[in-house]
C-alpha atoms as a PDB file:
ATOM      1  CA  UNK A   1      48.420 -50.443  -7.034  1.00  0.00           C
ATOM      2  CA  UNK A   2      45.085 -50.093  -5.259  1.00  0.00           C
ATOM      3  CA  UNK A   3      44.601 -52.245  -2.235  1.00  0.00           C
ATOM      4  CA  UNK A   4      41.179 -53.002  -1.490  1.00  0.00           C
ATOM      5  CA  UNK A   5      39.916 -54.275   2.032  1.00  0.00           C
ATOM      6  CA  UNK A   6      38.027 -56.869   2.825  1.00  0.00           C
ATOM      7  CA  UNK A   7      34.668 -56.519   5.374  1.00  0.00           C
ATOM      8  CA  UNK A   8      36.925 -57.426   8.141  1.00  0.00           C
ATOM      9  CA  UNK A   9      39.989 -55.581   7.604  1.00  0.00           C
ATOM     10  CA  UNK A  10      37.620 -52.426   7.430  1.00  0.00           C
ATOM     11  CA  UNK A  11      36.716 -53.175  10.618  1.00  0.00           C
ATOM     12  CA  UNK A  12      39.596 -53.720  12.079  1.00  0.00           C
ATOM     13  CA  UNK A  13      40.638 -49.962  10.238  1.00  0.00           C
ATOM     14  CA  UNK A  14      37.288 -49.043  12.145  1.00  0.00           C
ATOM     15  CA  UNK A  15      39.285 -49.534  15.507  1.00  0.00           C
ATOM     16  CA  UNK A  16      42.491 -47.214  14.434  1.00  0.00           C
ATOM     17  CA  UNK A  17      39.666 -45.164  13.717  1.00  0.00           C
ATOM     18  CA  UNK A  18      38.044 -44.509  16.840  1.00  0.00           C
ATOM     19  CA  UNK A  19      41.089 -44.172  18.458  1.00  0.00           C
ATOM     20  CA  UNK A  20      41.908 -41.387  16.104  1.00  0.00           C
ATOM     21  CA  UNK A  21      37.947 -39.816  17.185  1.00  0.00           C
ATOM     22  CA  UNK A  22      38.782 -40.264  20.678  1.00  0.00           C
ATOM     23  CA  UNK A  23      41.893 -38.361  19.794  1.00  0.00           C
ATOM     24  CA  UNK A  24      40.175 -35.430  18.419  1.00  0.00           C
ATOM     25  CA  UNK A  25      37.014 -35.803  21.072  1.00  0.00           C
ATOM     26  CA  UNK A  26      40.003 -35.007  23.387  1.00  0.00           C
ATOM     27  CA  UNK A  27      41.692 -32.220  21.603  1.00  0.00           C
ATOM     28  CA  UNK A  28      38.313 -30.494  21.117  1.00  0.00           C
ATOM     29  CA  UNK A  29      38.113 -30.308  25.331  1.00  0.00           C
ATOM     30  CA  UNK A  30      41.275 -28.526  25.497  1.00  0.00           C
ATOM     31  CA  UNK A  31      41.173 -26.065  22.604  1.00  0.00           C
ATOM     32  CA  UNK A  32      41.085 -22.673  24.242  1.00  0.00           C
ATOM     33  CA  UNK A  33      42.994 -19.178  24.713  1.00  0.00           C
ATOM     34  CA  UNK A  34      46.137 -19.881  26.330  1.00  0.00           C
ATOM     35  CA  UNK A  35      46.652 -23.486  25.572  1.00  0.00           C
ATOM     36  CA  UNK A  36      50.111 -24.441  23.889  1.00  0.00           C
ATOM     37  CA  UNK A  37      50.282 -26.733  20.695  1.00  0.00           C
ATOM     38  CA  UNK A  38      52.332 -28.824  22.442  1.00  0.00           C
ATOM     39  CA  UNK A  39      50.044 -29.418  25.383  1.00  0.00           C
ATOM     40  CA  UNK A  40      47.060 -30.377  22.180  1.00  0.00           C
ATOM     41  CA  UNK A  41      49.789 -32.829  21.315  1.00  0.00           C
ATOM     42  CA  UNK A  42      50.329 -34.341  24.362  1.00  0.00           C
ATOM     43  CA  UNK A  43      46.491 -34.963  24.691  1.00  0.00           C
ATOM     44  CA  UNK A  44      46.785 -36.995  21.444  1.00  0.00           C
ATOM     45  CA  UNK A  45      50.026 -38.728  22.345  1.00  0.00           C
ATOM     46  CA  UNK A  46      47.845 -39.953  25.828  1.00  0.00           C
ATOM     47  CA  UNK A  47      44.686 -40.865  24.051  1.00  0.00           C
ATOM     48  CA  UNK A  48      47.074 -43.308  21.778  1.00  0.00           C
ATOM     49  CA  UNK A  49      49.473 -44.644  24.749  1.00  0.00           C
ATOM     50  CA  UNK A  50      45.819 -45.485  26.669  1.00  0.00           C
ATOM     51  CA  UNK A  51      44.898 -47.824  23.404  1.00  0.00           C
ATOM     52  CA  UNK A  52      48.527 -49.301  22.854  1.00  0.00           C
ATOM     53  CA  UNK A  53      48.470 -47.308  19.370  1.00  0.00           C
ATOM     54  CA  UNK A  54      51.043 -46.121  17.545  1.00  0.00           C
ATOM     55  CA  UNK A  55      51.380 -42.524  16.160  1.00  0.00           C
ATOM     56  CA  UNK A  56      51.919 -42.307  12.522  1.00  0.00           C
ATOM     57  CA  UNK A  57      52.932 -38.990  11.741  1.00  0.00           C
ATOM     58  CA  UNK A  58      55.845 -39.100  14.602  1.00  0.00           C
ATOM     59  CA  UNK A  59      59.530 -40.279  12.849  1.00  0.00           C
ATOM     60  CA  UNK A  60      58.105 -39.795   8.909  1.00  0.00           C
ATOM     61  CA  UNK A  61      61.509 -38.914   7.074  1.00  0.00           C
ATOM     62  CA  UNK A  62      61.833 -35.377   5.778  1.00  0.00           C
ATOM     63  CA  UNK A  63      65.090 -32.602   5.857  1.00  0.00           C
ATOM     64  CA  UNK A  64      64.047 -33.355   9.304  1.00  0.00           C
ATOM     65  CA  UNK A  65      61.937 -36.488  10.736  1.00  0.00           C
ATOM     66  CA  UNK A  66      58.474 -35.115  12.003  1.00  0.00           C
ATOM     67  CA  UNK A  67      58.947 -34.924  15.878  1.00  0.00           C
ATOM     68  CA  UNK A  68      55.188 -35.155  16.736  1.00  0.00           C
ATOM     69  CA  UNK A  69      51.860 -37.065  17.173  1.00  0.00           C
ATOM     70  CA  UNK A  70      50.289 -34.297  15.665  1.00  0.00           C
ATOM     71  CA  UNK A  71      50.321 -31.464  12.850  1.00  0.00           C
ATOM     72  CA  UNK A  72      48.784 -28.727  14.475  1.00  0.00           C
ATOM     73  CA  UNK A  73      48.457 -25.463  11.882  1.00  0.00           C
ATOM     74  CA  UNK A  74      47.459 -21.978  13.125  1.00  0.00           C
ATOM     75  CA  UNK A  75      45.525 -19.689  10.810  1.00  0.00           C
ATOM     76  CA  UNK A  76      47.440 -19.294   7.919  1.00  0.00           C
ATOM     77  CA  UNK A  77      49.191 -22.543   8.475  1.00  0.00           C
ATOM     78  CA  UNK A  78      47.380 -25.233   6.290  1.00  0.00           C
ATOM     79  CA  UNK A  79      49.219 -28.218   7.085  1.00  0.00           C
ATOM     80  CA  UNK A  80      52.325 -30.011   8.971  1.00  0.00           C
ATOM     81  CA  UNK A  81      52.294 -27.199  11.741  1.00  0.00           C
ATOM     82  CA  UNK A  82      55.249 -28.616  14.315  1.00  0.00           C
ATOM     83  CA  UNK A  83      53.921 -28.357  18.064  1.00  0.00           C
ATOM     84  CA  UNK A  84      55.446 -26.051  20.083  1.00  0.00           C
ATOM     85  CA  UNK A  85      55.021 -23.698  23.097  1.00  0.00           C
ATOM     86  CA  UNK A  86      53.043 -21.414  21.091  1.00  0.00           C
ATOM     87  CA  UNK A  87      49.751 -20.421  22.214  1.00  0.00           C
ATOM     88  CA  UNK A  88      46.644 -20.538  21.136  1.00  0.00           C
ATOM     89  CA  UNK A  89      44.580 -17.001  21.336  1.00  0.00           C
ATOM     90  CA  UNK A  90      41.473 -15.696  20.826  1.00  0.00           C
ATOM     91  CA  UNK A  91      39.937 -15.719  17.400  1.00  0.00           C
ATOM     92  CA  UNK A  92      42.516 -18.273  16.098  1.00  0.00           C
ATOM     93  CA  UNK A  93      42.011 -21.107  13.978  1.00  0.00           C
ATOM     94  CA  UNK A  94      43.638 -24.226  14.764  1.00  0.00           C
ATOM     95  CA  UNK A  95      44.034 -27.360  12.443  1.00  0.00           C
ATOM     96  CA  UNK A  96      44.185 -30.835  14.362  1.00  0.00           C
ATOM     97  CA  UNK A  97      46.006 -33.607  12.391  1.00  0.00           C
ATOM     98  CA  UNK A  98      46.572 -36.844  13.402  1.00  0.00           C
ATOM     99  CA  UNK A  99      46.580 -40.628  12.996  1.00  0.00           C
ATOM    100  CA  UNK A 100      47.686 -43.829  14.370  1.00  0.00           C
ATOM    101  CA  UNK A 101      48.298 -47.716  13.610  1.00  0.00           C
ATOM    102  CA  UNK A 102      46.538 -50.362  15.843  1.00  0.00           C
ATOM    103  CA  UNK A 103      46.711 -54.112  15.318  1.00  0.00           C
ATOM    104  CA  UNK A 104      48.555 -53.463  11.779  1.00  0.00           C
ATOM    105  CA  UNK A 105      45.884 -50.998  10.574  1.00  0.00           C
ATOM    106  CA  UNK A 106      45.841 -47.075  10.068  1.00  0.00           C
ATOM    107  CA  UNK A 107      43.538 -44.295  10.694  1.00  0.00           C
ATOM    108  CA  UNK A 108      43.782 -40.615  10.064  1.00  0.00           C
ATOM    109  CA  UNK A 109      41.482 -37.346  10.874  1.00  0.00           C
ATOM    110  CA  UNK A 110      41.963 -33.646  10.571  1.00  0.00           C
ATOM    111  CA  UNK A 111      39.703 -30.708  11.516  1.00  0.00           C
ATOM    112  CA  UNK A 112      39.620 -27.432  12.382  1.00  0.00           C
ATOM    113  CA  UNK A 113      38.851 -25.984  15.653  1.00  0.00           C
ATOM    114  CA  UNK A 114      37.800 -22.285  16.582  1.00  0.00           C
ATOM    115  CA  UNK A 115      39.795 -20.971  19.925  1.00  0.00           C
ATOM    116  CA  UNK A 116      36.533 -18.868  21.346  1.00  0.00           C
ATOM    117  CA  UNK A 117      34.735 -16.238  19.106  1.00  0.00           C
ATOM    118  CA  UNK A 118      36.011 -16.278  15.568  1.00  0.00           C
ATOM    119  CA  UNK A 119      35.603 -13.641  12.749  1.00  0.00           C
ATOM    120  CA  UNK A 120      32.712 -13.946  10.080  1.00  0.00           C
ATOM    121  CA  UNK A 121      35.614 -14.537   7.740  1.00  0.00           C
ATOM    122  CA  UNK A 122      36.680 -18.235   9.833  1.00  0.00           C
ATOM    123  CA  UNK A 123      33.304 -18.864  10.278  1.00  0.00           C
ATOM    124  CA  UNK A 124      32.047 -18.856   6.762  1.00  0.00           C
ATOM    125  CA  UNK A 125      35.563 -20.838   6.217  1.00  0.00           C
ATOM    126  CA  UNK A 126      35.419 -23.154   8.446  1.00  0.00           C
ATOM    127  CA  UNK A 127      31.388 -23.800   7.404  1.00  0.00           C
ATOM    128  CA  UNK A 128      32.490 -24.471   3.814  1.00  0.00           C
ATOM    129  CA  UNK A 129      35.129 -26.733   5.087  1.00  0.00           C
ATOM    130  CA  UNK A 130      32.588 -29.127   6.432  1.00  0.00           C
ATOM    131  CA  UNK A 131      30.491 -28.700   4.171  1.00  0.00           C
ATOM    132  CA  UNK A 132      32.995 -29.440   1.341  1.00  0.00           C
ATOM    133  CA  UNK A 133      33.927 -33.023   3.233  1.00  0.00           C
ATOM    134  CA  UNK A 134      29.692 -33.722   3.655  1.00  0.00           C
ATOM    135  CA  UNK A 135      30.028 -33.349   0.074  1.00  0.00           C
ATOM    136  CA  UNK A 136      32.646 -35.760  -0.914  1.00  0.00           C
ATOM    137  CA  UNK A 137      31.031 -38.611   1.940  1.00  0.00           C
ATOM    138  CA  UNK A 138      27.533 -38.094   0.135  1.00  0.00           C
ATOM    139  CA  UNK A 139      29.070 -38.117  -3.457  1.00  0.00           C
ATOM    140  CA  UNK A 140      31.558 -41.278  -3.122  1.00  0.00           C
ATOM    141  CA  UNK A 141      27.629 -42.929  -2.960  1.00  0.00           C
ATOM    142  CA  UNK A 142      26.497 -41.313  -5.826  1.00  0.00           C
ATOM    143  CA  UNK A 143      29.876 -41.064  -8.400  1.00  0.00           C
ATOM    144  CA  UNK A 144      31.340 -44.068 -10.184  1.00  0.00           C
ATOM    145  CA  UNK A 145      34.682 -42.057 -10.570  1.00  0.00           C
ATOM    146  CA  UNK A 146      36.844 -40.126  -8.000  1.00  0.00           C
ATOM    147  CA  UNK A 147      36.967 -37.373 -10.716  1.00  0.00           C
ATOM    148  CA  UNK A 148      33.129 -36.941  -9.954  1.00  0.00           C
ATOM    149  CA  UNK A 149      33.619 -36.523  -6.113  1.00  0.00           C
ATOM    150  CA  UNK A 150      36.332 -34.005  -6.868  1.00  0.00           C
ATOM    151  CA  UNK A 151      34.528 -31.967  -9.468  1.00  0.00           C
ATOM    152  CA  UNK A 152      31.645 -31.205  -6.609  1.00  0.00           C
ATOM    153  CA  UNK A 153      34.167 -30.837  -4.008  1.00  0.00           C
ATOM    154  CA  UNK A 154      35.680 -27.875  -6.387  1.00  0.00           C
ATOM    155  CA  UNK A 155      32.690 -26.317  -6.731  1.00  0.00           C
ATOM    156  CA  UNK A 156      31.379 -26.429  -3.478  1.00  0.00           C
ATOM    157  CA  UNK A 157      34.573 -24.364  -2.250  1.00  0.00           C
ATOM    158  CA  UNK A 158      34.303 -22.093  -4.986  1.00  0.00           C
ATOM    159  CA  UNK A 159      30.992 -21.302  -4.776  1.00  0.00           C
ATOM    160  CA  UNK A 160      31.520 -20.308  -1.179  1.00  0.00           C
ATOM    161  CA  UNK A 161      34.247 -17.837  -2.302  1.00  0.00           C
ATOM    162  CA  UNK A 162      37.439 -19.519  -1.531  1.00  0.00           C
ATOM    163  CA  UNK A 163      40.146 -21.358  -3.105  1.00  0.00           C
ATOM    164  CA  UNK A 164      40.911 -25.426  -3.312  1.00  0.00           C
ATOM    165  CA  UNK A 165      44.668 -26.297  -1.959  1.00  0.00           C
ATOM    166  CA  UNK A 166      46.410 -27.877  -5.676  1.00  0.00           C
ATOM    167  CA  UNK A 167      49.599 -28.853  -3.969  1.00  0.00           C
ATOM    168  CA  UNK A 168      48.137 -31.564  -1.639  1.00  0.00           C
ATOM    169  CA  UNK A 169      46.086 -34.349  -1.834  1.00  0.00           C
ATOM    170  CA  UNK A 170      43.975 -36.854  -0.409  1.00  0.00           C
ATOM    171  CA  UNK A 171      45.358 -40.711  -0.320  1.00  0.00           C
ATOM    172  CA  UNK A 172      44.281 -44.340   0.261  1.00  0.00           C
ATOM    173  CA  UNK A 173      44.859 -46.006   3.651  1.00  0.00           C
ATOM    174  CA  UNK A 174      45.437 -49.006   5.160  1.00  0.00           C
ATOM    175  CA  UNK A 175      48.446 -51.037   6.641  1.00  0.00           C
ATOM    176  CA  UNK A 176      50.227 -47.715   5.572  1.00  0.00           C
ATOM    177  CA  UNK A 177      49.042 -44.294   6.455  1.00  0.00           C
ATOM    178  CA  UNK A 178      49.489 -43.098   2.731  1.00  0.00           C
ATOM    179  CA  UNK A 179      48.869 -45.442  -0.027  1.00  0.00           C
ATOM    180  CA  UNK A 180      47.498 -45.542  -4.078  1.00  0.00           C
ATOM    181  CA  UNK A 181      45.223 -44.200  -4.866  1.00  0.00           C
ATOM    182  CA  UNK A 182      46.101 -40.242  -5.094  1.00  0.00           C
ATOM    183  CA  UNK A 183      42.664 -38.563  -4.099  1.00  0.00           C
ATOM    184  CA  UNK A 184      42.719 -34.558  -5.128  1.00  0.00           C
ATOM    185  CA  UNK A 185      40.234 -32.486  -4.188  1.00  0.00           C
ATOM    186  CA  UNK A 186      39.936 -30.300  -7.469  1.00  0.00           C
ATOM    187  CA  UNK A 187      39.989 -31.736 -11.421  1.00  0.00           C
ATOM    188  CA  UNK A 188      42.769 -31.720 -13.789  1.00  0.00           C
ATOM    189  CA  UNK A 189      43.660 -32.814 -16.946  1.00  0.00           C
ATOM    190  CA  UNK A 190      45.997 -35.285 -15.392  1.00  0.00           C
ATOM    191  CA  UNK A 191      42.702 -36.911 -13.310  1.00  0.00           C
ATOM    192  CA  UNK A 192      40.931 -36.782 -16.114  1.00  0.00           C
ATOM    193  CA  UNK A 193      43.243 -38.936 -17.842  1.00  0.00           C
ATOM    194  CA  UNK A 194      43.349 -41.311 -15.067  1.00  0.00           C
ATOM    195  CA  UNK A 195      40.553 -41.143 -13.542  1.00  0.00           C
ATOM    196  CA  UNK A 196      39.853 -43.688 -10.661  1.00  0.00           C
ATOM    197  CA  UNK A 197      37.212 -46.180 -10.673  1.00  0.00           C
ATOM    198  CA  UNK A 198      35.064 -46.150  -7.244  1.00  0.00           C
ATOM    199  CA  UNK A 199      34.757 -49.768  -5.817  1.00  0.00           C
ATOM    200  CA  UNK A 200      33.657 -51.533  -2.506  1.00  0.00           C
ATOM    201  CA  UNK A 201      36.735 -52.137  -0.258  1.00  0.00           C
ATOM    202  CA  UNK A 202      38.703 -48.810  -1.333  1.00  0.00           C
ATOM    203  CA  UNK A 203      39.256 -46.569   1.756  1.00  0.00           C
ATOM    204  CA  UNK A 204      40.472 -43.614   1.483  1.00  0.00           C
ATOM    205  CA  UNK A 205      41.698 -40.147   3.869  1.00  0.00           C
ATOM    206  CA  UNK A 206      39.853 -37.715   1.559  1.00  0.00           C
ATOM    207  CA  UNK A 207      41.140 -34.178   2.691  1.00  0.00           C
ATOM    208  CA  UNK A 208      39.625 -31.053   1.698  1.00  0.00           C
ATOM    209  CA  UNK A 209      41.897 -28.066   2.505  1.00  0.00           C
ATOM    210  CA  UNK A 210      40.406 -24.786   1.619  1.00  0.00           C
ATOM    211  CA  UNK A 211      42.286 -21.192   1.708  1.00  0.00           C
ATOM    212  CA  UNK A 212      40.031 -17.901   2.627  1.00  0.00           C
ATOM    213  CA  UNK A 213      42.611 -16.082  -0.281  1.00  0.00           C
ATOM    214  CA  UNK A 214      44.573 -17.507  -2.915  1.00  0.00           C
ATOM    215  CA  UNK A 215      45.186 -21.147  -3.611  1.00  0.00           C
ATOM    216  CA  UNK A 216      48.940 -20.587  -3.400  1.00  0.00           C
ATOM    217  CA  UNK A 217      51.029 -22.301  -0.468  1.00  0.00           C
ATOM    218  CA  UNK A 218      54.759 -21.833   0.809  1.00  0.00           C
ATOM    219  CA  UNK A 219      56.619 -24.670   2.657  1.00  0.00           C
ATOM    220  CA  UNK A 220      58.568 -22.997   5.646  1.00  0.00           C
ATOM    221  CA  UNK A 221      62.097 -23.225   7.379  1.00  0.00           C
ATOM    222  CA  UNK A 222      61.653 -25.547   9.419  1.00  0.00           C
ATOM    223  CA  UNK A 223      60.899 -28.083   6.289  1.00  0.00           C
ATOM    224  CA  UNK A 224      57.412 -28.739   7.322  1.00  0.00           C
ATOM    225  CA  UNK A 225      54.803 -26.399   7.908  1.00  0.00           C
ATOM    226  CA  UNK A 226      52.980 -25.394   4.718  1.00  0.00           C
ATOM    227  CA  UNK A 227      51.497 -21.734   4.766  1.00  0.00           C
ATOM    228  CA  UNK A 228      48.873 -19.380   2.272  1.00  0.00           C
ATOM    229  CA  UNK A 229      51.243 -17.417   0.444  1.00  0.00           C
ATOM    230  CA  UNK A 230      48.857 -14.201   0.976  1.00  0.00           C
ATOM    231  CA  UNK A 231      48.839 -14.886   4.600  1.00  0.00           C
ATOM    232  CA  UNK A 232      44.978 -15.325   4.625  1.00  0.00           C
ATOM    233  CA  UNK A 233      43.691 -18.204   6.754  1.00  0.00           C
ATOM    234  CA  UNK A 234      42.984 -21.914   5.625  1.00  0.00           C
ATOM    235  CA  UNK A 235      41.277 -24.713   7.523  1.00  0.00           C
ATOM    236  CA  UNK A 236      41.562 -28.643   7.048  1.00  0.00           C
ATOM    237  CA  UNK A 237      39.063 -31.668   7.496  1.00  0.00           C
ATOM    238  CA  UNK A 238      39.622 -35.217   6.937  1.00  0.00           C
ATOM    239  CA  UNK A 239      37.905 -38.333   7.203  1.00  0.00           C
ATOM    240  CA  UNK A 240      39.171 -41.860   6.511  1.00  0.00           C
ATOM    241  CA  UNK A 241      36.456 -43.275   4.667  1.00  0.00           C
ATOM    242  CA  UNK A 242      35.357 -46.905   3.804  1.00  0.00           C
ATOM    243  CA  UNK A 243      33.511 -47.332   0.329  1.00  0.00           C
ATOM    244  CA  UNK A 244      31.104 -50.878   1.339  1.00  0.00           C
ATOM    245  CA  UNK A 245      28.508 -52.803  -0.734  1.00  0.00           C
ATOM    246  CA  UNK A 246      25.897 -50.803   1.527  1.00  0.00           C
ATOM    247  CA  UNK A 247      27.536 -47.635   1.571  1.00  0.00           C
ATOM    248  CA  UNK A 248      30.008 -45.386   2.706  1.00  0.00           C
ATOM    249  CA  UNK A 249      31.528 -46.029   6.469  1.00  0.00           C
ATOM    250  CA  UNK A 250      33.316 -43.052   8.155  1.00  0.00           C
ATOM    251  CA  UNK A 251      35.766 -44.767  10.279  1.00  0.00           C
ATOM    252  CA  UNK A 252      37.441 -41.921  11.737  1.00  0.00           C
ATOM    253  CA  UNK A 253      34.105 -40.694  13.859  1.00  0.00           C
ATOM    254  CA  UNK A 254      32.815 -41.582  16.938  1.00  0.00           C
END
């Protein structure tokens, strides 16, 4: 069932939200050659302890319970990268996910962050990335059905050359960090069939995750991270987004 919020719970979603912004504003000061994943995490787990938030992602149940503020994915990770010691070099790619509860209410954010000079490869990846989540903020103004949004969001990625992730989604948000309704970023016959009605007061993490090779992703032995199954690199941006009467609110930016 789709939860819808009211004017002032989106606001209230608008304060998890900056906290989440200051989260990344803080990440994107420490990104460089040299700097461990789990020092990027630690950055995140401050910015949250300053605002008395609460990390989401840490304790969610899997084989193992994630141990982290953060997902932090390296190159050909594309999501649910475990911090670590591992460090950061020159040329990487390095996707920043996170999200926290404040006062009740969630927020979440991803993006991807060059360490230094990246190849022309990243950079036209990371471009269509961005470009691919512009997309889906401008078309959730314009569509009366998620199917819509999607259907652009496909075809900006494939124009650009690379490949949509099938095997995860976007979500709505709210008291919970994942709630109805399912938001992919591609079409499918099973979308198409039910599709999902666009409506003030639906706000949703919409997710575009984009791989430089094939679309196809392996899941890893530690029972999180998610990988390209050619090894090629993917990025990840995310937004949590507020549909209003006057238009779309991005609650996860500063």
């Amino acid at each position: 069932m789709i939860v819808l919020k009211s004017p002032v719970e989106i606001e209230k979603m608008r304060e998890a939200g900056r906290v989440v912004a200051l989260a990344h504003q803080a990440v994107g000061k420490i990104i460089a050659p040299g700097v461990s994943t789990q020092q990027i995490d630690d950055a995140v787990e401050r910015v949250f302890e300053k605002y008395n938030a609460t990390p989401l992602f840490k304790g969610v149940p899997g084989v193992v319970p994630f141990p982290a503020a953060t997902c932090i994915s390296i190159n050909d990770e594309v999501v649910h990268g475990i911090p670590s010691d591992c460090r950061l070099e020159e040329g990487d790619l390095v996707s920043v996910d996170t999200g926290c509860r404040l006062d009740g209410w969630c927020g979440d954010a991803a993006w991807t962050y060059a360490v230094g000079s990246v190849d022309e490869e990243k950079q036209k990846l990371m471009a269509a990335g961005q470009s691919t989540l512009t997309t889906a903020i401008h078309e959730l103004q314009r569509q009366q059905t998620w199917a819509g949004v999607a259907e652009v969001m496909e075809s900006t990625v494939e124009n650009a050359g690379f490949s949509v992730v099938e095997e995860l989604v976007g979500h709505g948000i709210g008291r919970e960090m994942h709630e109805d309704p399912q938001v992919p970023n591609f079409v499918s016959p099973e979308l198409e069939k039910h599709d999902i009605e666009l409506v003030p007061g639906m706000v949703l993490a919409v997710e575009p995750m984009l791989n430089a090779g094939t679309a196809d992703v392996c899941l890893m032995d530690d029972h999180w991270t998610i990988v390209t199954a050619d090894g090629r690199p993917s990025v990840h941006y995310e937004h949590t987004l507020a549909i209003t009467a006057e238009g779309v609110r991005i609650l996860t930016a500063l």
